[in-house]
N, C-alpha and C. Protein backbone atom coordinates (compact mmCIF):
# COMPACT_ATOMS: atom_id res chain seq x y z
N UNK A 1 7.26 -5.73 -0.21
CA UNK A 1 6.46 -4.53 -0.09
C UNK A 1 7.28 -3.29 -0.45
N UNK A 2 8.86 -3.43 -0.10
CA UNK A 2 9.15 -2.08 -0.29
C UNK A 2 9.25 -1.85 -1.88
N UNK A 3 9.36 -2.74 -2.74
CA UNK A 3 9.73 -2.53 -4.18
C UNK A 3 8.81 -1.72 -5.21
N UNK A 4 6.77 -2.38 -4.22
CA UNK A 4 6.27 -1.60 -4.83
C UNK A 4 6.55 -0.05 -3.94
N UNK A 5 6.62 0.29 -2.93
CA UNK A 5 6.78 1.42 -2.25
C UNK A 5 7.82 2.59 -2.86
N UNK A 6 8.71 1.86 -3.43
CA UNK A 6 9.99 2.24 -4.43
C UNK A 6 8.90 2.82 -5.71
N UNK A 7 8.39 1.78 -6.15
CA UNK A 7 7.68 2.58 -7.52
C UNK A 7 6.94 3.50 -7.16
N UNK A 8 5.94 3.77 -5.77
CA UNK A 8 5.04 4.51 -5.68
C UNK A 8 6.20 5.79 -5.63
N UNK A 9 7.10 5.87 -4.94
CA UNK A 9 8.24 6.89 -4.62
C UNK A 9 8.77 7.34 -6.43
N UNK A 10 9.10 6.70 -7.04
CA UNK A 10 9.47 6.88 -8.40
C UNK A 10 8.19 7.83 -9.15
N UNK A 11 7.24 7.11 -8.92
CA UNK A 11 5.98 8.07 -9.99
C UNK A 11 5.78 9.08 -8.73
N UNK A 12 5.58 9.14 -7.84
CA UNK A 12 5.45 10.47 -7.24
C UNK A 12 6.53 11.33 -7.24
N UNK A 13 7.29 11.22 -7.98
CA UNK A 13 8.96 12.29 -8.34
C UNK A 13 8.90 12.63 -9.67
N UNK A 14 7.91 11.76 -10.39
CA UNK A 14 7.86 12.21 -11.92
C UNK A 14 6.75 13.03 -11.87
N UNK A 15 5.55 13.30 -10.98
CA UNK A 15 4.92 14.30 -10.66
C UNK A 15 5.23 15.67 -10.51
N UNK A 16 6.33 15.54 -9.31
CA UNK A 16 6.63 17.11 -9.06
C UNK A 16 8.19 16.84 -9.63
N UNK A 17 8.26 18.03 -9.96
CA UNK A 17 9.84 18.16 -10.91
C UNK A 17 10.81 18.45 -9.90
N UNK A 18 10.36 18.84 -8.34
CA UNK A 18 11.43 18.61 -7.55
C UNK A 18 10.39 18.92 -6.00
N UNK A 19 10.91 18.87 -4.94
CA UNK A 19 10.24 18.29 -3.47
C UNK A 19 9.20 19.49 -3.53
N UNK A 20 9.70 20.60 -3.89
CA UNK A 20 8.73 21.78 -3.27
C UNK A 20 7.49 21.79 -3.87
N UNK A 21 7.38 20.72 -5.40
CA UNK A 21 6.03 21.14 -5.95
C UNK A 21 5.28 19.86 -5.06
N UNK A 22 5.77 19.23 -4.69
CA UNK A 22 4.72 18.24 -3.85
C UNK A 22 3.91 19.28 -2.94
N UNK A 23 4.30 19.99 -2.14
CA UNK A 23 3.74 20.42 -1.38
C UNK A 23 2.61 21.75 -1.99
N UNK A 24 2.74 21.54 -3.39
CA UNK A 24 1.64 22.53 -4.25
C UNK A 24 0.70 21.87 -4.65
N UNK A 25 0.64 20.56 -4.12
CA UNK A 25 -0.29 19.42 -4.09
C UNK A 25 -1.76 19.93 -3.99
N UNK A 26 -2.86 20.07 -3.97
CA UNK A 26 -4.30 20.21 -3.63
C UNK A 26 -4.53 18.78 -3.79
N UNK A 27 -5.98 18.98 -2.92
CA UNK A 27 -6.60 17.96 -2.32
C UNK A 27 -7.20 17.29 -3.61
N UNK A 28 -8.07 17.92 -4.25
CA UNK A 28 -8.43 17.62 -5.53
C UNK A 28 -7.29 16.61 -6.87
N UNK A 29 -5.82 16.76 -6.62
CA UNK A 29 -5.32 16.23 -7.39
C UNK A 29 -4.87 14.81 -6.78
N UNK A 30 -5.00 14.65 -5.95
CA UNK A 30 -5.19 13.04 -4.87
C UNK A 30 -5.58 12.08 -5.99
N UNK A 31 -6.86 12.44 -6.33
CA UNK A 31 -7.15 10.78 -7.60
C UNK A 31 -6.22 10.87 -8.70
N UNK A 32 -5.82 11.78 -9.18
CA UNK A 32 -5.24 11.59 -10.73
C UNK A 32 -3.95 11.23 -10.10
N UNK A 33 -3.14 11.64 -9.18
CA UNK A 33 -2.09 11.10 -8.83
C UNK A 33 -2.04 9.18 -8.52
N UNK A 34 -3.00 9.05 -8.05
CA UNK A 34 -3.49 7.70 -7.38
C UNK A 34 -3.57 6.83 -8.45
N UNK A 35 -4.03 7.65 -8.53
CA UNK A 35 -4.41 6.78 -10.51
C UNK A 35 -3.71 6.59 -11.38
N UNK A 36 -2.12 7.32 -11.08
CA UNK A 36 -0.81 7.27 -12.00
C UNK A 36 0.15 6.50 -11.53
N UNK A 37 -0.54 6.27 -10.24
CA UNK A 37 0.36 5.15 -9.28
C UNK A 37 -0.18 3.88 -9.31
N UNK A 38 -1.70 3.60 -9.72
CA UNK A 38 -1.92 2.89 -9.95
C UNK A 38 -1.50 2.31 -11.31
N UNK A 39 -1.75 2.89 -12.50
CA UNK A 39 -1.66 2.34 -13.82
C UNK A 39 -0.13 2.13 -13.79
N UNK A 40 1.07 2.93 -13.20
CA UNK A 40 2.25 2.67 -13.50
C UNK A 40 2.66 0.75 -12.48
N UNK A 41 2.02 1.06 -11.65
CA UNK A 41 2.14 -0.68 -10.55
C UNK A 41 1.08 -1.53 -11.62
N UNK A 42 0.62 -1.62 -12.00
CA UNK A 42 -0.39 -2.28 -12.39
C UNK A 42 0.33 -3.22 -13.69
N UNK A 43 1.41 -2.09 -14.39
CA UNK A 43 2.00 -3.31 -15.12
C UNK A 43 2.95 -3.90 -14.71
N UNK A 44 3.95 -3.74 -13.62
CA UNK A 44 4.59 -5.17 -13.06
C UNK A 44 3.61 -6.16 -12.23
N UNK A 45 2.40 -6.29 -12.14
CA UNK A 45 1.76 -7.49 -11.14
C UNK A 45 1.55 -8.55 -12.35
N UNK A 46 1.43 -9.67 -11.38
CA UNK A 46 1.42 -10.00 -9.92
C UNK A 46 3.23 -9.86 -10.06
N UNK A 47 3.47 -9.42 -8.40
CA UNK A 47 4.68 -8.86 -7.69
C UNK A 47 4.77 -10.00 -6.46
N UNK A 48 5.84 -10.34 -6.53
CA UNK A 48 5.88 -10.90 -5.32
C UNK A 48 6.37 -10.07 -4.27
N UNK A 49 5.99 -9.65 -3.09
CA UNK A 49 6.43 -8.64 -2.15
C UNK A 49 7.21 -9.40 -0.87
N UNK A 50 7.35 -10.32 -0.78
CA UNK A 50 8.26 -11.16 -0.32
C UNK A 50 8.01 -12.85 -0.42
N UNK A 51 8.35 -13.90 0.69
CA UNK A 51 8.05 -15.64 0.46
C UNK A 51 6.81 -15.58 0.40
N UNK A 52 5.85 -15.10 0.78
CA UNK A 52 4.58 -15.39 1.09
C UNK A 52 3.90 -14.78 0.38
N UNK A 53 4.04 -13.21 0.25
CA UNK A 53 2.99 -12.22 -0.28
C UNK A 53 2.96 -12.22 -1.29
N UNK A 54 2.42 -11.95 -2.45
CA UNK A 54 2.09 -11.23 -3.84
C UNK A 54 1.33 -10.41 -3.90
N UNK A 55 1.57 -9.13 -4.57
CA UNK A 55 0.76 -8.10 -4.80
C UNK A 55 0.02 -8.44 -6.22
N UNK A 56 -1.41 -8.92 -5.85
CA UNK A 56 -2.48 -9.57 -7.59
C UNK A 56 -2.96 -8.24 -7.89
N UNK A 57 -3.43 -7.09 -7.72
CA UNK A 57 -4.18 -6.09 -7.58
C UNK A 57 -4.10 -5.03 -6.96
N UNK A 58 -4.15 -3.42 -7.86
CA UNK A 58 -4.25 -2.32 -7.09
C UNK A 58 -5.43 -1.57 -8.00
N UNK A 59 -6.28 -0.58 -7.28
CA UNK A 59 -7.57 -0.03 -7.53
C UNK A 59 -7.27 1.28 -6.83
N UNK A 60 -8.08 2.28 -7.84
CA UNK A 60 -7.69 3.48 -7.06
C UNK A 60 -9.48 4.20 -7.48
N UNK A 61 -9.43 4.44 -6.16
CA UNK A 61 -11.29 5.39 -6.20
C UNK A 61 -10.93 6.65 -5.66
N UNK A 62 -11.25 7.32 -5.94
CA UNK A 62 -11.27 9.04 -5.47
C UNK A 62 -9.99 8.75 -5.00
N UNK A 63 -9.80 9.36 -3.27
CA UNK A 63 -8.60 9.49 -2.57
C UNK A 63 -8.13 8.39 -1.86
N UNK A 64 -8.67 7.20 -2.60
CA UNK A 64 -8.17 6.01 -1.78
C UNK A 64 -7.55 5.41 -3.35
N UNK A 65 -6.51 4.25 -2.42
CA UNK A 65 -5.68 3.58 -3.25
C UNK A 65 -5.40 2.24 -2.63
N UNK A 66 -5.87 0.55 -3.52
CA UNK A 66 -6.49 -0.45 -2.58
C UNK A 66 -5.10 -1.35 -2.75
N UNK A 67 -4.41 -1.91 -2.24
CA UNK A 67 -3.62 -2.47 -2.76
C UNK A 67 -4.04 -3.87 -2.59
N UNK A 68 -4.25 -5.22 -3.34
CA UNK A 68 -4.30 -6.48 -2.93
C UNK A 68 -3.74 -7.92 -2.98
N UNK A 69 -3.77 -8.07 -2.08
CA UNK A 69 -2.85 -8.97 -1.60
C UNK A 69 -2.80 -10.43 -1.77
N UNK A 70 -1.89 -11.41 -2.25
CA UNK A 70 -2.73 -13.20 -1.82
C UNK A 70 -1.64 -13.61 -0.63
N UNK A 71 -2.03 -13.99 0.43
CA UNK A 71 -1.01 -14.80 1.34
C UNK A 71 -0.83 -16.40 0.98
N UNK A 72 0.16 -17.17 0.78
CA UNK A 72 0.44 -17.93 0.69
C UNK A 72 -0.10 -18.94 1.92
N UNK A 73 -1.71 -18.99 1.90
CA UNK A 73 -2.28 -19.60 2.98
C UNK A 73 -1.77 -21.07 3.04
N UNK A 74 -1.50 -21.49 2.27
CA UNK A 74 -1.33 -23.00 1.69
C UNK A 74 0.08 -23.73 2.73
N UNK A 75 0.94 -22.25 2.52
CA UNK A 75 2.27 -22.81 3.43
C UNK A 75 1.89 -23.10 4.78
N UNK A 76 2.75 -24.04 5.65
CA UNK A 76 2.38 -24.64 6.59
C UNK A 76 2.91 -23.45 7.79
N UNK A 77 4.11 -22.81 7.52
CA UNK A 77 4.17 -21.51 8.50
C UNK A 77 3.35 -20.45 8.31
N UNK A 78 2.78 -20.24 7.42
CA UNK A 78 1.98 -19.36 7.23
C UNK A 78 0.46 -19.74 7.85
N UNK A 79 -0.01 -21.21 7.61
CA UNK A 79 -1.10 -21.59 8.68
C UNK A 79 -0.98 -21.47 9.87
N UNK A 80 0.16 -21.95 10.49
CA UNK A 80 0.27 -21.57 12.14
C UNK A 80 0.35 -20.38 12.67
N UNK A 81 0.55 -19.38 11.50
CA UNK A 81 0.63 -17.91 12.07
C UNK A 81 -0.94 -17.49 11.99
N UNK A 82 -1.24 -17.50 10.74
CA UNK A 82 -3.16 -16.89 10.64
C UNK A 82 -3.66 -18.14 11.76
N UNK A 83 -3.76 -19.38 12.11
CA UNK A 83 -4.51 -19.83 13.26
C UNK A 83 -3.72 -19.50 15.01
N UNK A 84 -2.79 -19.72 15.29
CA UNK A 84 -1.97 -18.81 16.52
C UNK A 84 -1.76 -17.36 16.27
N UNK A 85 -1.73 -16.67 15.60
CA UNK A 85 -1.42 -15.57 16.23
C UNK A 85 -1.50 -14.48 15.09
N UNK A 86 -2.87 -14.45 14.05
CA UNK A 86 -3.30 -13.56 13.31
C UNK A 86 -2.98 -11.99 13.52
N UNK A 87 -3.26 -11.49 14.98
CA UNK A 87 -3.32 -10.60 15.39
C UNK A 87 -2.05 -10.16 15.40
N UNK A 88 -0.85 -10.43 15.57
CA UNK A 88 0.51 -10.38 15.75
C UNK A 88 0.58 -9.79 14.34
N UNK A 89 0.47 -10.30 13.49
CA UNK A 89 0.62 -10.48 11.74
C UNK A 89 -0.44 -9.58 11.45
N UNK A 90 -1.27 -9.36 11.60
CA UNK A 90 -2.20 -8.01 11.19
C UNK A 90 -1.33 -6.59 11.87
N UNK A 91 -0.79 -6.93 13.11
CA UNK A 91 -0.19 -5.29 13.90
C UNK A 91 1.06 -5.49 13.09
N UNK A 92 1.69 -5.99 12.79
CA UNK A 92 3.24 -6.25 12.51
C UNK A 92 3.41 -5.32 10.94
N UNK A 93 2.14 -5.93 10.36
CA UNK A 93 2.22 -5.55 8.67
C UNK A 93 1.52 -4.08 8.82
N UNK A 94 0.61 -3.62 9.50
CA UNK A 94 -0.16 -2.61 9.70
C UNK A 94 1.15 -1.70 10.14
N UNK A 95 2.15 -1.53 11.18
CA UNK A 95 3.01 -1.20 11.28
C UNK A 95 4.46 -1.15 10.72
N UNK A 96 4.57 -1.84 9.72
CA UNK A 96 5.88 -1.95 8.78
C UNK A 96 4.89 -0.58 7.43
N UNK A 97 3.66 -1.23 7.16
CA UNK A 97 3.46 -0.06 6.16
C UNK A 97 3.37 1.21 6.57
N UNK A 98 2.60 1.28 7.92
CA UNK A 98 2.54 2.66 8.37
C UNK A 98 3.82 3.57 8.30
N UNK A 99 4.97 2.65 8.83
CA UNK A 99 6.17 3.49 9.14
C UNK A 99 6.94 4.02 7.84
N UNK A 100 6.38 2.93 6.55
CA UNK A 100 7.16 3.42 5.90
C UNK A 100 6.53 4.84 5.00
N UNK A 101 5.15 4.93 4.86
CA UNK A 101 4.19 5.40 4.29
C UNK A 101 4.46 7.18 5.14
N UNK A 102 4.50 6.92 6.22
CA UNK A 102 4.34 7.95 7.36
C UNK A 102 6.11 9.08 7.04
N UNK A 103 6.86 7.84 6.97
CA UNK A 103 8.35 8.37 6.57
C UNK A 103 8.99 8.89 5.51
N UNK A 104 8.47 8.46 4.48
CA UNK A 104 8.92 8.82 3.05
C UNK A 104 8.13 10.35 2.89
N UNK A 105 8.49 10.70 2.29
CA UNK A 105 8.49 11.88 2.22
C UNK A 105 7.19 12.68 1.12
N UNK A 106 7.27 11.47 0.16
CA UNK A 106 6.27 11.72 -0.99
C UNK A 106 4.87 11.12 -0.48
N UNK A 107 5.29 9.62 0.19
CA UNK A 107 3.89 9.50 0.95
C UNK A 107 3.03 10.40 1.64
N UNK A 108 3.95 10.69 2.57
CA UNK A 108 3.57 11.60 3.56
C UNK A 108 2.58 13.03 2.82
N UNK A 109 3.42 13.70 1.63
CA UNK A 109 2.84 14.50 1.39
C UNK A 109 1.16 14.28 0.72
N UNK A 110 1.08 13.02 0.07
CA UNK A 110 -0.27 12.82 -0.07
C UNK A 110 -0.81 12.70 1.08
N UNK A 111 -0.40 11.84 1.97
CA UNK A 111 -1.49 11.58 3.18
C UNK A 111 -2.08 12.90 3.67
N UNK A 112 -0.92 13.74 3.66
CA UNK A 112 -1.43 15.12 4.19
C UNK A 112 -2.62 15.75 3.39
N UNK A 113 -2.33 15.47 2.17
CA UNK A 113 -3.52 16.09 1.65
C UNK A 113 -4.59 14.80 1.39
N UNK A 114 -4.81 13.95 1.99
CA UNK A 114 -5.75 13.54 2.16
C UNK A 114 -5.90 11.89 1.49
N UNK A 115 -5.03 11.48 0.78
CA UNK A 115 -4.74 10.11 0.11
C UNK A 115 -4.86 8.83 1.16
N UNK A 116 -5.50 8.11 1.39
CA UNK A 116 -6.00 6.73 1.74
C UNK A 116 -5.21 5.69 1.31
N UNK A 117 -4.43 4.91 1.90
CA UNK A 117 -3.80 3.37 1.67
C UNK A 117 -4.43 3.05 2.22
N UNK A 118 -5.12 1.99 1.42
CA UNK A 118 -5.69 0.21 1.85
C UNK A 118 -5.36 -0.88 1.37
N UNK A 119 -4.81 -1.72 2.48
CA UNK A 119 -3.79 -3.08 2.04
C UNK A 119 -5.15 -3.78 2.26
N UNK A 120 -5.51 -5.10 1.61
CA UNK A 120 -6.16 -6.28 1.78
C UNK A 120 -5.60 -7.24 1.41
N UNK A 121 -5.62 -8.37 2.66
CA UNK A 121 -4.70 -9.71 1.90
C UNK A 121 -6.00 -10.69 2.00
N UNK A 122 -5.90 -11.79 0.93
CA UNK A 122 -6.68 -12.81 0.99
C UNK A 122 -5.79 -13.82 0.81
N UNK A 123 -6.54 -15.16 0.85
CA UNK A 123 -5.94 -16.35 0.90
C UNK A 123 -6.03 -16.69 -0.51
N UNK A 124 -5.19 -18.03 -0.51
CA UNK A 124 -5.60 -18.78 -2.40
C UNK A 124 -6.36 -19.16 -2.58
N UNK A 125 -7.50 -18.90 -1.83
CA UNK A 125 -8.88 -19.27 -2.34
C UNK A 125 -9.81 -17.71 -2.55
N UNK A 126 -8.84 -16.83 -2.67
CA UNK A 126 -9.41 -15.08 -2.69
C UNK A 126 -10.94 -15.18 -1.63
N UNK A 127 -10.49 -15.80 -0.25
CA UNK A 127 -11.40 -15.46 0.81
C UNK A 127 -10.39 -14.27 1.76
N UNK A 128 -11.43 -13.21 2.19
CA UNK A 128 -10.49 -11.33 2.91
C UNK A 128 -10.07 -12.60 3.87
N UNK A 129 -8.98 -12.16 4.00
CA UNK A 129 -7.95 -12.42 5.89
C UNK A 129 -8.21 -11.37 6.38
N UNK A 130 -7.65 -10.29 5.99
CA UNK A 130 -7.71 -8.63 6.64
C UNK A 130 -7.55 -8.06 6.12
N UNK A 131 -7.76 -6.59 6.64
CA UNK A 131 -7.88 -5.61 5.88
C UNK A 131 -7.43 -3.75 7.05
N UNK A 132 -6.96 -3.20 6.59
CA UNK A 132 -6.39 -2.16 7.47
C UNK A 132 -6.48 -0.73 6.41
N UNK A 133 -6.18 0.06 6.90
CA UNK A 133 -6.37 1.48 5.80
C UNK A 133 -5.11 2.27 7.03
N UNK A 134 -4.47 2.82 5.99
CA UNK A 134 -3.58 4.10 6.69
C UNK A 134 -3.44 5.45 6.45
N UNK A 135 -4.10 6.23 6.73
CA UNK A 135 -4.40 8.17 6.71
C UNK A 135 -3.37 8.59 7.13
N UNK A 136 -3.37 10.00 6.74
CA UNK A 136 -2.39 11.11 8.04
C UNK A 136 -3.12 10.50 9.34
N UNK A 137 -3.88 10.48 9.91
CA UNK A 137 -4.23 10.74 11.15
C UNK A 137 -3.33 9.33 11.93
N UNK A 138 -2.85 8.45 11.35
CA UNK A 138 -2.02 6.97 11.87
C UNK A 138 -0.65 8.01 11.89
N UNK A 139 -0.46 8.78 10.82
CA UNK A 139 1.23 9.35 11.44
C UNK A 139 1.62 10.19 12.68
N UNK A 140 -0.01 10.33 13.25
CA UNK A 140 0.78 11.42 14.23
C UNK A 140 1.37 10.87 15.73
């Protein structure tokens, strides 16, 4: 996860020519940015984001940006986690992105103005497992 997080950090620096124009951000420029983060991720997929994850898909609508996911349902640790203890693994990942999204600095400044992350992971049969969204309003 962090590698694409690295690229999103990379094209949001080729945006502003240095920290202070982030914050000359308007709300209105949310999609075209989204959309530059999308097309620039879009040509390294599929990504593997660690043993399990791959990033197949990212979509960007207005001020949201979808990222999607396949879990390696097939592995046998990965079954005992989605049937024991899904919930663990939905807060765990919901909280590794938040913190990092909330922390970085370029994230942050979209969220503020209004930019939407949505992770969705599915299985290898592209049936949703889950699904979570992270706003400013998760950083405070």
């Amino acid at each position: 996860m962090k590698r694409l997080l690295i690229i999103l950090a990379l094209i949001s620096r080729l945006i502003a020519e240095d920290s202070s124009d982030l914050d000359e951000i308007k709300e209105e420029d949310i999609p075209k940015i989204l959309s530059i983060i999308k097309d620039g991720t879009k040509e390294h997929l599929p990504m593997m984001l660690d043993d399990y994850t791959t990033l197949v898909d990212i979509v960007s609508v207005n001020n949201a940006i979808e990222y999607r996911n396949r879990i390696n349902s097939a592995n046998e640790h990965v079954k005992t986690i989605l049937k024991a203890d899904k919930g663990t693994l939905i807060k765990t990942t919901f909280d590794n992105n938040k913190s990092y999204l909330c922390s970085d600095y370029e994230t942050r400044s979209l969220l503020k103005k209004g930019a939407v992350f949505i992770y969705v992971f599915y299985d290898m049969n592209n049936a949703e497992l889950f699904k979570f969204s992270i706003q400013e309003k998760d950083c405070q």
